[in-house]
Protein backbone atom coordinates (compact mmCIF):
# COMPACT_ATOMS: atom_id res chain seq x y z
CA UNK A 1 -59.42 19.88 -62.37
CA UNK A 2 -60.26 16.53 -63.89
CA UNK A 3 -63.26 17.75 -66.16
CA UNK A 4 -60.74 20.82 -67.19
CA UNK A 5 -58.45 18.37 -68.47
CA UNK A 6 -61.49 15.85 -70.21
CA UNK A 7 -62.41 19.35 -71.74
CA UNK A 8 -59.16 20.60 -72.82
CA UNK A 9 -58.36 16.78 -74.44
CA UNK A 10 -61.35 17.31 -77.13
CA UNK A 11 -59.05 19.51 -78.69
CA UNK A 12 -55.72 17.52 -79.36
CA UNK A 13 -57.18 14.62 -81.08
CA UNK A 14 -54.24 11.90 -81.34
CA UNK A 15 -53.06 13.32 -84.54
CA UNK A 16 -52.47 16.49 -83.33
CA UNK A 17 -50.50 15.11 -80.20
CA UNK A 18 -48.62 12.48 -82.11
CA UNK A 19 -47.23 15.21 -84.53
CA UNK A 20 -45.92 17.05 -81.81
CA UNK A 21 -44.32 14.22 -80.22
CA UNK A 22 -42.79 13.31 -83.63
CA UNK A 23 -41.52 17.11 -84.18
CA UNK A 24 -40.01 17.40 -80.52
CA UNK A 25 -38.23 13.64 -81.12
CA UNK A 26 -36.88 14.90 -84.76
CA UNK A 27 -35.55 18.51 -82.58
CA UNK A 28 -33.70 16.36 -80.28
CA UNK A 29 -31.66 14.04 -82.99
CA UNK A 30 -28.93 16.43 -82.96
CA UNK A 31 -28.48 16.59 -79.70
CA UNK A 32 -29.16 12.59 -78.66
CA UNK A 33 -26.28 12.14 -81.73
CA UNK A 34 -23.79 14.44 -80.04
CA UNK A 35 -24.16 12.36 -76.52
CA UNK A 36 -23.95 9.52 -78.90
CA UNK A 37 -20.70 10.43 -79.75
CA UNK A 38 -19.49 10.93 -75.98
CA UNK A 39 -20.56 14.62 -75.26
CA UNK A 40 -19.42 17.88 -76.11
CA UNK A 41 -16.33 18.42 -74.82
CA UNK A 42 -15.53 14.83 -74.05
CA UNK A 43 -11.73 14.18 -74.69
CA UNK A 44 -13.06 10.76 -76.31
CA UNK A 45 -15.37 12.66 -78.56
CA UNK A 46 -16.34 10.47 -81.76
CA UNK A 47 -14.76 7.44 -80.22
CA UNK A 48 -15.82 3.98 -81.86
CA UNK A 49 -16.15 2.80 -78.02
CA UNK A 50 -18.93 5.73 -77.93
CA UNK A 51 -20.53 4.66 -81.03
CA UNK A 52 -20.54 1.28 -80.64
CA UNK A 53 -22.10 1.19 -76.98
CA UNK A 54 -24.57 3.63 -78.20
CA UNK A 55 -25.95 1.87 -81.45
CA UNK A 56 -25.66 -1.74 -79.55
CA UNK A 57 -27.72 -0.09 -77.12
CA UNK A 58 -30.42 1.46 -79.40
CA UNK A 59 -30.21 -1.68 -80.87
CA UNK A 60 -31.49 -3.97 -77.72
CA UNK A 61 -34.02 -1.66 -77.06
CA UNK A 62 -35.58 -1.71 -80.84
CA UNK A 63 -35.13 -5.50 -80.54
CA UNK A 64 -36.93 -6.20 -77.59
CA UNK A 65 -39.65 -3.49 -78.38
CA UNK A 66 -40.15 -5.45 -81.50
CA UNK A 67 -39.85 -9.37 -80.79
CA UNK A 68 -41.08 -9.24 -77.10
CA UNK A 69 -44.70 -8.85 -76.10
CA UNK A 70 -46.33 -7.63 -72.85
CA UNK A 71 -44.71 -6.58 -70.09
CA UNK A 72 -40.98 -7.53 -71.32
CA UNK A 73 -42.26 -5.28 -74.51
CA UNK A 74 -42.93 -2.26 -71.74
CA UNK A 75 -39.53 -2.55 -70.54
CA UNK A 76 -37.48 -2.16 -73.48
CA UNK A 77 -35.76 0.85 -72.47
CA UNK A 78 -34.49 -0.33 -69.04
CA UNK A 79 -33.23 -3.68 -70.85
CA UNK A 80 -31.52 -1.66 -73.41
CA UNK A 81 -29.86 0.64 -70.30
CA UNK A 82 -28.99 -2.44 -68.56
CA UNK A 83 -27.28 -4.52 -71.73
CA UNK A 84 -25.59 -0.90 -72.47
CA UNK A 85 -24.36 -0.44 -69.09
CA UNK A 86 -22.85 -4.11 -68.52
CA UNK A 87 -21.09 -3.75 -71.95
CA UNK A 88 -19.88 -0.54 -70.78
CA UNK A 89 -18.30 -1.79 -67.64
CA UNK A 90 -16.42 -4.58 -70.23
CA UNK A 91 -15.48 -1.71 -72.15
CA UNK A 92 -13.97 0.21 -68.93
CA UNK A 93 -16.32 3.14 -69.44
CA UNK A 94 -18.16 2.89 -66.00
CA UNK A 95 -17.15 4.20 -63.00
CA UNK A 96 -18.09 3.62 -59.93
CA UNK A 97 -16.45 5.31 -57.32
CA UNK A 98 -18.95 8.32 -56.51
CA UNK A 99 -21.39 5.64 -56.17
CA UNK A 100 -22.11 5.29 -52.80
């Protein structure tokens, strides 16, 4: 299976990949914006609460990604969840009780 694989990776040089990454991340804007917003549906659609936890948290993670190094650097994302969560429970947003 292995030397399939090495085989099949001569054709998808790094520029090929990377473009498809970068068109399936541009596809999914809309849809990361609308959770952004608080989901569709949501009776607090377009909130500011919902904004402003979601760009904070974008925020931390682009932060870290760019001033840390290393392993901190690696876990951007789960720093970013983690700020966005805490602020979230200051905000009243999280709940808890099916937790468990």
């Amino acid at each position: 299976m292995l030397r399939f694989f090495s085989y099949l990776v001569k054709f998808f040089p790094p520029v090929v990949t990377g473009s498809v990454v970068t068109i399936i991340g541009i596809n999914l804007m809309p849809v990361a914006m609308n959770y952004l917003a608080g989901g569709e549906g949501a009776k607090n659609y377009g909130d500011a609460k919902n904004i402003i936890l979601g760009v904070t948290t974008l925020i931390v993670i682009l932060v870290v990604q760019r001033l840390t190094t290393g392993f901190m650097k690696s876990i951007a994302i789960l720093i970013g969840l983690i700020v966005g969560t805490v602020l979230a429970s200051f905000f009243g947003v999280v709940d808890v009780k099916q937790v468990g």
